[in-house]
Protein backbone atom coordinates (compact mmCIF):
# COMPACT_ATOMS: atom_id res chain seq x y z
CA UNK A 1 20.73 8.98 -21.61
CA UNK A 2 17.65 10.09 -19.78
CA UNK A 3 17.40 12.86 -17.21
CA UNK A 4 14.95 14.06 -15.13
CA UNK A 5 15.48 17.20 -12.63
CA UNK A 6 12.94 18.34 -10.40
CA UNK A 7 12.88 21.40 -8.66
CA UNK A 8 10.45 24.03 -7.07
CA UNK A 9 10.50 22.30 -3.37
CA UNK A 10 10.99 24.09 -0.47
CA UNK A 11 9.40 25.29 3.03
CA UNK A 12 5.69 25.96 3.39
CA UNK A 13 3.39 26.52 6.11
CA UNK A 14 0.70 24.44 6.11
CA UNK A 15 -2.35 25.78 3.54
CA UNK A 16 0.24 27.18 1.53
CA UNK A 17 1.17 26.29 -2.29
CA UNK A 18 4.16 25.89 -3.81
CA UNK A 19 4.89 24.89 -8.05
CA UNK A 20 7.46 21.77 -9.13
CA UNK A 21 8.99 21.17 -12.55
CA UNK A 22 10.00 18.43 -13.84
CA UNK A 23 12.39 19.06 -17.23
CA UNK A 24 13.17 15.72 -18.75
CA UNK A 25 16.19 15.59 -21.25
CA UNK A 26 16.87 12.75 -23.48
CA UNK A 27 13.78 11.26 -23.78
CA UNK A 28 11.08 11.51 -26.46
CA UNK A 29 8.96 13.70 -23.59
CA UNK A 30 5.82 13.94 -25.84
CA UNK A 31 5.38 10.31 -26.41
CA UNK A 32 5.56 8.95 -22.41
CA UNK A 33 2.43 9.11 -19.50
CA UNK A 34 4.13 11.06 -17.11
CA UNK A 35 3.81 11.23 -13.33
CA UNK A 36 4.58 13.20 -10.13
CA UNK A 37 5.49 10.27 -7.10
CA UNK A 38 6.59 10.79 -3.15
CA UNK A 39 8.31 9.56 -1.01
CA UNK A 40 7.90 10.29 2.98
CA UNK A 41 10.89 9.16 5.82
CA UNK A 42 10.65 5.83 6.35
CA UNK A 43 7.77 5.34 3.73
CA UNK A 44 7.72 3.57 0.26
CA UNK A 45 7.71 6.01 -2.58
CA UNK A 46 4.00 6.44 -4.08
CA UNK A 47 2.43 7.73 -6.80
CA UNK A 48 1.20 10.94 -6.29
CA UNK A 49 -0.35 12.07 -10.18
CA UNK A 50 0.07 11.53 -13.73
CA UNK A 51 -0.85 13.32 -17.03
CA UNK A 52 -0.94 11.50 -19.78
CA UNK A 53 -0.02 12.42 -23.43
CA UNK A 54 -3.08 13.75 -24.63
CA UNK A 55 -3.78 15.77 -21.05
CA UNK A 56 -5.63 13.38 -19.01
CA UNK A 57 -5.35 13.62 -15.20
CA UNK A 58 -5.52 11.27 -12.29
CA UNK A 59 -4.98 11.89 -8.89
CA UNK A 60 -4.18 10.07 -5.71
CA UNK A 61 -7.38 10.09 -3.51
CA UNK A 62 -4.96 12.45 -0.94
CA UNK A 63 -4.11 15.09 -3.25
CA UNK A 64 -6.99 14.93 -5.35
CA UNK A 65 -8.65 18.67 -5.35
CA UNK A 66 -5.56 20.20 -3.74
CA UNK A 67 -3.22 19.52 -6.55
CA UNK A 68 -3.01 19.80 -10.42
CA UNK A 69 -0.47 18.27 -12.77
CA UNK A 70 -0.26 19.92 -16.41
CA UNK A 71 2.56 19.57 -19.07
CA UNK A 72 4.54 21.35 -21.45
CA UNK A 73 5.53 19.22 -24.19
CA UNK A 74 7.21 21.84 -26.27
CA UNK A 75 9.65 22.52 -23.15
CA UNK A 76 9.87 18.76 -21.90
CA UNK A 77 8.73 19.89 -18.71
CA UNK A 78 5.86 18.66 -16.20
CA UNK A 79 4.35 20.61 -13.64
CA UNK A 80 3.00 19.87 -10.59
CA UNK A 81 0.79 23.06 -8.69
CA UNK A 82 0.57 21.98 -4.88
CA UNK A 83 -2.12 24.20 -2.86
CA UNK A 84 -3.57 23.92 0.78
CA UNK A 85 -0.22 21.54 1.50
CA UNK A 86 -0.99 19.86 4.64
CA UNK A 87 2.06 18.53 7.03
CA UNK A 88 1.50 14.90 5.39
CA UNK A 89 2.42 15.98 1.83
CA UNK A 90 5.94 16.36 3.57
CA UNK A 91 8.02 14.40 1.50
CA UNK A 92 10.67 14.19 -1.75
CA UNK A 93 8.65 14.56 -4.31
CA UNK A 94 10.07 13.30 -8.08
CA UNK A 95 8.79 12.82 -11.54
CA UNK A 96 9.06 9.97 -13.94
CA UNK A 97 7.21 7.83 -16.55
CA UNK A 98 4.28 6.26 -15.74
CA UNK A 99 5.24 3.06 -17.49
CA UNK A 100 8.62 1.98 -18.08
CA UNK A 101 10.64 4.12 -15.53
CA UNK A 102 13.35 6.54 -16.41
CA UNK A 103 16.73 6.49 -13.79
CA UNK A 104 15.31 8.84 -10.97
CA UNK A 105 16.33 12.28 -10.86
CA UNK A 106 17.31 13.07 -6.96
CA UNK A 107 14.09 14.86 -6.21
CA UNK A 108 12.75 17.67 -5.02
CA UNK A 109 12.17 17.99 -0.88
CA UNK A 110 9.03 19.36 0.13
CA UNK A 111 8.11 20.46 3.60
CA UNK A 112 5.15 21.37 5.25
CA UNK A 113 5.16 23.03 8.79
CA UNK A 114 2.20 23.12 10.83
């Protein structure tokens, strides 16, 4: 059984930073693209960044600069380093495989006051 917990959310003023995690238990971590997603009230969840297993990056054109993912494979854990949040990156934020999704984990809220 695969399980992914998030945590690290919270409340930020805008321009601040915050750091997620994403621990991931059951799952042959090391092997699977893995990626940070959002989703926004009454918005679609969307991807937000992924790492793959080797250490590549891509970001979403609205997060790209502002945010870094990175990895831990020895721990099973995924990071996500948020800086100069803006009121838009308000949202649950959650990780899971790029391809082939895990069950989602419940998420992490994020919110940025202005």
């Amino acid at each position: 059984q695969v399980h992914l917990v998030e945590s690290g959310g919270g409340l930020v003023q805008a321009g601040g930073s915050l750091r997620l995690s994403c621990a991931a238990s059951g799952t042959i971590f090391s092997t699977k693209a893995m990626g940070w997603y959002r989703q926004a009230p009454g918005k679609q969840r969307e991807w937000v960044a992924q790492v793959t297993t080797s250490g590549t990056t891509n970001y979403a054109d609205s997060v790209k600069g502002r945010f870094t993912i990175s990895r831990d494979n020895a721990k099973n854990t995924m990071y996500l380093q948020m800086s100069s949040l803006k009121p838009e990156d308000t949202a649950v934020y959650y990780c899971n495989a790029v391809y082939g999704f895990y069950p989602w984990g419940q998420g992490t809220q994020v919110t940025v006051s202005s």
